[in-house]
C-alpha atoms as a PDB file:
ATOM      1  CA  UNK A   1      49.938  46.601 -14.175  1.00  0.00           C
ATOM      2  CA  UNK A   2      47.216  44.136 -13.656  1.00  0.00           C
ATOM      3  CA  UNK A   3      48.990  40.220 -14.576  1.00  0.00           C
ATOM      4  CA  UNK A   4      46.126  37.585 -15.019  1.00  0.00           C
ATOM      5  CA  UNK A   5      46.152  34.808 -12.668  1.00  0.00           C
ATOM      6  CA  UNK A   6      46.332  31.338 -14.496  1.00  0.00           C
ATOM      7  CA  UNK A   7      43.445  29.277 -14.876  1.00  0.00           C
ATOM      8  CA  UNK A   8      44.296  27.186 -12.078  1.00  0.00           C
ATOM      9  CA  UNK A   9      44.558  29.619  -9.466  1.00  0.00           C
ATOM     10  CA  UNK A  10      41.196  31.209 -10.727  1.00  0.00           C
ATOM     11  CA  UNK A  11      39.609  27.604 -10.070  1.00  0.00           C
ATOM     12  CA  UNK A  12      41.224  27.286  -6.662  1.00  0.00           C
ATOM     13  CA  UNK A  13      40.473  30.763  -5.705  1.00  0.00           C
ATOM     14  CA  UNK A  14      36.817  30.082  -6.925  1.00  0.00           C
ATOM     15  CA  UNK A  15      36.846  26.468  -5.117  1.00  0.00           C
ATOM     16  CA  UNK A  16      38.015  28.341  -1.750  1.00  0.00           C
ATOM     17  CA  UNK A  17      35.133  30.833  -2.252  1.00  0.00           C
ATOM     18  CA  UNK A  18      32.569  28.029  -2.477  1.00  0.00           C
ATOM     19  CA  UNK A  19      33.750  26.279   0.666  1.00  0.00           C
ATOM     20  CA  UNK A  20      33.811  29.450   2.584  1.00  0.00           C
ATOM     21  CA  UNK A  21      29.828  29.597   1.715  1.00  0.00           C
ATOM     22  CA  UNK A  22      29.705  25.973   2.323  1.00  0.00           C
ATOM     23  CA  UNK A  23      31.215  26.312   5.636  1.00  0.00           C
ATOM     24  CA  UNK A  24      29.390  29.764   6.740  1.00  0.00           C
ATOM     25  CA  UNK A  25      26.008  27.804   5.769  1.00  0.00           C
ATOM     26  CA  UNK A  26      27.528  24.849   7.647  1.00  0.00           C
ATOM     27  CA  UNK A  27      27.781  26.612  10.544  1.00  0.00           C
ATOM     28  CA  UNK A  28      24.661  28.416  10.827  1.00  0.00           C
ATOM     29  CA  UNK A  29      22.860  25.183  10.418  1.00  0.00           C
ATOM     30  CA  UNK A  30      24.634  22.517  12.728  1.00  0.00           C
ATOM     31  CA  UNK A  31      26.186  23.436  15.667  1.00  0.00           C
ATOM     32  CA  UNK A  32      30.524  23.701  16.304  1.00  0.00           C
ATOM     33  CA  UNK A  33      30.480  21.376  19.296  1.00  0.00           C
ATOM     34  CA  UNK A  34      27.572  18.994  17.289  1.00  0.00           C
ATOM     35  CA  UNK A  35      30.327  19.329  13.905  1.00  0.00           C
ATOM     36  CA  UNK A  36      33.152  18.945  15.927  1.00  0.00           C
ATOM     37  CA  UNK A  37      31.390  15.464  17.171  1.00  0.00           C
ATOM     38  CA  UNK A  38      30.901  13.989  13.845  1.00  0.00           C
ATOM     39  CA  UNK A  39      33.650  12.157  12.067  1.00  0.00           C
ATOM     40  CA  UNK A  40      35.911  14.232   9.377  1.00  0.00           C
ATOM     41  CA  UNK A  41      34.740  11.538   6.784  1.00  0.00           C
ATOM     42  CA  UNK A  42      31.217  11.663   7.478  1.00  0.00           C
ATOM     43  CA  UNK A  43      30.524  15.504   7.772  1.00  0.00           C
ATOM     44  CA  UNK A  44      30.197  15.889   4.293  1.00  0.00           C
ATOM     45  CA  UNK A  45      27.524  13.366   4.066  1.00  0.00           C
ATOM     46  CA  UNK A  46      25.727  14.895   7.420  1.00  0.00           C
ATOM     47  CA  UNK A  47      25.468  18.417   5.704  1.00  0.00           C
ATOM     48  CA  UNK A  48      24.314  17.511   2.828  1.00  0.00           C
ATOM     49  CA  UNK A  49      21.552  15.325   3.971  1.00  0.00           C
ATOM     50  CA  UNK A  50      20.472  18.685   6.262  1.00  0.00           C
ATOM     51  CA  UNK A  51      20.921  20.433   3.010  1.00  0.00           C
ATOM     52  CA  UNK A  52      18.909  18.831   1.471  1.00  0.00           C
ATOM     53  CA  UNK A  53      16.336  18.214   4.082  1.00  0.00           C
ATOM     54  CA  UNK A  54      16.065  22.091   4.032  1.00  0.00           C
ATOM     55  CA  UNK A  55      15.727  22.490   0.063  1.00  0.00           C
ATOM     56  CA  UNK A  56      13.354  20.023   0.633  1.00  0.00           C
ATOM     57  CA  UNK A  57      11.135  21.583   3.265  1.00  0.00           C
ATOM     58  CA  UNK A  58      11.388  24.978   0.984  1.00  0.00           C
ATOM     59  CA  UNK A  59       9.950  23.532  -1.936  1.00  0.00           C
ATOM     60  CA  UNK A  60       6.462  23.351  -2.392  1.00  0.00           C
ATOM     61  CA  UNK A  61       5.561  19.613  -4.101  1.00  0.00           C
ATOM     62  CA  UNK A  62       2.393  19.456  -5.253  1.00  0.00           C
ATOM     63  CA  UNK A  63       0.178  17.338  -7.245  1.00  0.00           C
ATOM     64  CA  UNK A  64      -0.901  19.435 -10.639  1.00  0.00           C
ATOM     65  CA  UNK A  65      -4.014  17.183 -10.120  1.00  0.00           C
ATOM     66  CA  UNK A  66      -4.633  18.186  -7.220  1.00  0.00           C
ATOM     67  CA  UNK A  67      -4.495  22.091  -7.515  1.00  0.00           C
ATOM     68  CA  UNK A  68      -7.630  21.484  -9.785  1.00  0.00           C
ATOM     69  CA  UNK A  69      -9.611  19.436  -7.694  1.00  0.00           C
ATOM     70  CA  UNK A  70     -12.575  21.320  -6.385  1.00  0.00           C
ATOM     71  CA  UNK A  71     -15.431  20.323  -3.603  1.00  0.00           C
ATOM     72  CA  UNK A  72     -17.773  19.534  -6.540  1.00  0.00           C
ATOM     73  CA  UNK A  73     -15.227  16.952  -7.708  1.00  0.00           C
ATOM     74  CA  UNK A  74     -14.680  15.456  -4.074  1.00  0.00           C
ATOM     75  CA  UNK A  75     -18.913  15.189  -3.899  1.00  0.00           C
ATOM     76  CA  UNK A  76     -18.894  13.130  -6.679  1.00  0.00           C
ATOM     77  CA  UNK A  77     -16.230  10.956  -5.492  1.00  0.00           C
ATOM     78  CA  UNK A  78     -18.318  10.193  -1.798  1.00  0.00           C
ATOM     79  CA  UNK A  79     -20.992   9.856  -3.883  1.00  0.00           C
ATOM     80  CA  UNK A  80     -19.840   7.497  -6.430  1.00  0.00           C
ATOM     81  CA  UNK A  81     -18.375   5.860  -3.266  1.00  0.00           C
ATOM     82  CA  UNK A  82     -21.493   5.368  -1.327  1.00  0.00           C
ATOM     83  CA  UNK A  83     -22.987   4.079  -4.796  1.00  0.00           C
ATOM     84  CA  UNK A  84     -20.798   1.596  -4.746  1.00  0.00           C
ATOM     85  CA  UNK A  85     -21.267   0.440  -1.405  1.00  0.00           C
ATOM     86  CA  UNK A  86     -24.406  -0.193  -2.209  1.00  0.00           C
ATOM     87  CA  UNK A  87     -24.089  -2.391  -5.067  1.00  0.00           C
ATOM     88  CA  UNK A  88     -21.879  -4.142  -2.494  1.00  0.00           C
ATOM     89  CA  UNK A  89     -23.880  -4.985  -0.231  1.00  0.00           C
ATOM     90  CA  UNK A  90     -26.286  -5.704  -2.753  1.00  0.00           C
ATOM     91  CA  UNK A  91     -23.921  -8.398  -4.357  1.00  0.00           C
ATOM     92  CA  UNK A  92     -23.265  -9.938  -0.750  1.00  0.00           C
ATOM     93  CA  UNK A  93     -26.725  -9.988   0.207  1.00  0.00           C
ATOM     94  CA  UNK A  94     -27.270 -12.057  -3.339  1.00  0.00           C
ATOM     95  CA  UNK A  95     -24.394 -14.196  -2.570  1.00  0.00           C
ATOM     96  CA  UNK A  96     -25.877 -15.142   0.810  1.00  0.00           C
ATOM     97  CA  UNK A  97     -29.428 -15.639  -0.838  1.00  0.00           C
ATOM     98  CA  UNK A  98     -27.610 -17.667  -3.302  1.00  0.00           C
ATOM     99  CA  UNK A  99     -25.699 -19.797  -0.900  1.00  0.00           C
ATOM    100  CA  UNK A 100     -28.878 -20.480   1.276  1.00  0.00           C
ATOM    101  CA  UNK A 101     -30.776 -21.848  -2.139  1.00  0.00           C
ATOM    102  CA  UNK A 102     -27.399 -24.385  -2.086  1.00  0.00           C
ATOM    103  CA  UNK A 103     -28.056 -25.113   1.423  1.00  0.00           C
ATOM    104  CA  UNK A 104     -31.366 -26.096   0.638  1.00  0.00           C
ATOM    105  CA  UNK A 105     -31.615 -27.877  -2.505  1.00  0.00           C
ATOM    106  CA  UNK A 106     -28.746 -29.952  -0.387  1.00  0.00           C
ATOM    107  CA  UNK A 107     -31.269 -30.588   2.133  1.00  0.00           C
ATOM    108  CA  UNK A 108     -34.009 -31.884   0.169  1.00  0.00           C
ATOM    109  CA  UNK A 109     -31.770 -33.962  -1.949  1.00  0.00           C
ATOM    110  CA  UNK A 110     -30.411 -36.313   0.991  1.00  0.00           C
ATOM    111  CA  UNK A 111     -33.750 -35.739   2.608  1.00  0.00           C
ATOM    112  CA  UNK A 112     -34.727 -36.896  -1.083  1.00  0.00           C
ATOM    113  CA  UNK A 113     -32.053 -40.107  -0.574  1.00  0.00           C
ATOM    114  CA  UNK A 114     -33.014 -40.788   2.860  1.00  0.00           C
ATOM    115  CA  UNK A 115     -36.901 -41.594   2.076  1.00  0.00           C
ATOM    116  CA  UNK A 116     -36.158 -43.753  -0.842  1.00  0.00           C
ATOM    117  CA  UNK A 117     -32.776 -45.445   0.551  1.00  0.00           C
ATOM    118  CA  UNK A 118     -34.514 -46.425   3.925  1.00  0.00           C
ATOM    119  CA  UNK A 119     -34.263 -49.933   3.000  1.00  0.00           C
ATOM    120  CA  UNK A 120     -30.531 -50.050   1.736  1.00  0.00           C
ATOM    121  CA  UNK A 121     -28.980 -48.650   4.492  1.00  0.00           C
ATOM    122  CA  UNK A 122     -25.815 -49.778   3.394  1.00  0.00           C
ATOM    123  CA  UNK A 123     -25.962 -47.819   0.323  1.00  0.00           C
ATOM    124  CA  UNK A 124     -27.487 -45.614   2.102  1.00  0.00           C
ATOM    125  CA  UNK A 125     -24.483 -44.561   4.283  1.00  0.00           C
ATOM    126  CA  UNK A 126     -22.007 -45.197   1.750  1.00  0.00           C
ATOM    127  CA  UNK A 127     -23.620 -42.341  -0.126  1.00  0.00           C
ATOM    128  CA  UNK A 128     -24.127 -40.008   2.291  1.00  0.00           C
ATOM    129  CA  UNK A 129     -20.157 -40.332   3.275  1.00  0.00           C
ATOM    130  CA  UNK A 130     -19.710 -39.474  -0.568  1.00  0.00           C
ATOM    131  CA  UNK A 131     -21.544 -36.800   0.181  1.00  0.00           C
ATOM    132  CA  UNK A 132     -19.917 -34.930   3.580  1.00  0.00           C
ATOM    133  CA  UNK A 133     -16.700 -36.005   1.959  1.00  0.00           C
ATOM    134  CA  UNK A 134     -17.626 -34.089  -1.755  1.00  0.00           C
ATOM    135  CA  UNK A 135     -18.416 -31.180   1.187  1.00  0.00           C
ATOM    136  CA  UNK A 136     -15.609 -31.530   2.821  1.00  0.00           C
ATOM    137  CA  UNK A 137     -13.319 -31.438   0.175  1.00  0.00           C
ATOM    138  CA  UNK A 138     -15.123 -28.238  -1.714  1.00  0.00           C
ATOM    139  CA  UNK A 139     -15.247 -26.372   1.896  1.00  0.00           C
ATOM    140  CA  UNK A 140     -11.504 -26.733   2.267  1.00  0.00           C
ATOM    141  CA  UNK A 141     -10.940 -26.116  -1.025  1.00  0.00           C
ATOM    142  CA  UNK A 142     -13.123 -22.929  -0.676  1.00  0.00           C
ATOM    143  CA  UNK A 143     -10.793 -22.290   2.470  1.00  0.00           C
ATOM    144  CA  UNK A 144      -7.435 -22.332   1.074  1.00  0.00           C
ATOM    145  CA  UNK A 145      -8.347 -19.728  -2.530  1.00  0.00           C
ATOM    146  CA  UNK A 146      -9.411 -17.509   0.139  1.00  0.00           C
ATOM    147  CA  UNK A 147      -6.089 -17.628   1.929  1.00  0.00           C
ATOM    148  CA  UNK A 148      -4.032 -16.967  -1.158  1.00  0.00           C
END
């Protein structure tokens, strides 16, 4: 006669069964003397970190993008890429030609200030401090929106 275990030896017996695996894969994975070295409580958290380390090395993780993405696609992209450069430096080179105009309509105007001031040189200087200080005040502020 065959007598049926009860359920809670079938769960214990199946419970033993899984840590004999667990244990067999334990062992061909880290070392007895490495094992043996590790604290009881923090085995458990060693193997399954290498567990999963290993599951993770197995598995292929790739971007579904990326399967379809063939050298045509990659030419465009440098190419798009060097378009853009060039609208870059296209932008900067405006920027500088832009600044330089500044520069110079600066120029002329106390140049402008200086001719027709030369006689009130009081007001003279009193302007042209208002002036280096406006400057002043727009490099730095120019200085510190840069920083942030």
């Amino acid at each position: 006669m065959t007598e049926k275990l009860p359920e809670s030896n079938k769960s214990d017996s199946s419970k033993d069964s899984e840590d004999q695996k667990r244990d067999s894969i334990t062992q061909d994975i880290i070392p007895e003397e490495i094992l043996e070295a590790i604290p009881e409580e923090e085995r458990g958290k060693v193997v399954s970190i290498i567990r999963q380390s290993m599951f993770s090395a197995v598995m292929k993780r790739s971007n579904p993008i990326a399967d379809k993405i063939t050298g045509d696609h990659i030419t465009k992209i440098i190419d798009n890429s060097n378009e853009q450069d060039k609208r870059d430096r296209e932008d900067k080179k405006g920027q500088r030609n832009y600044n330089l105009l500044l520069i110079i309509i600066g120029l002329v105007f106390v140049g402008f200030l200086v001719v027709f001031l030369q006689k009130d040189q009081e007001l003279l200087i009193k302007i042209i401090i208002a002036i280096i200080s406006f400057v002043g005040g727009f490099g730095l502020g120019k200085s510190t929106s840069k920083k942030k």
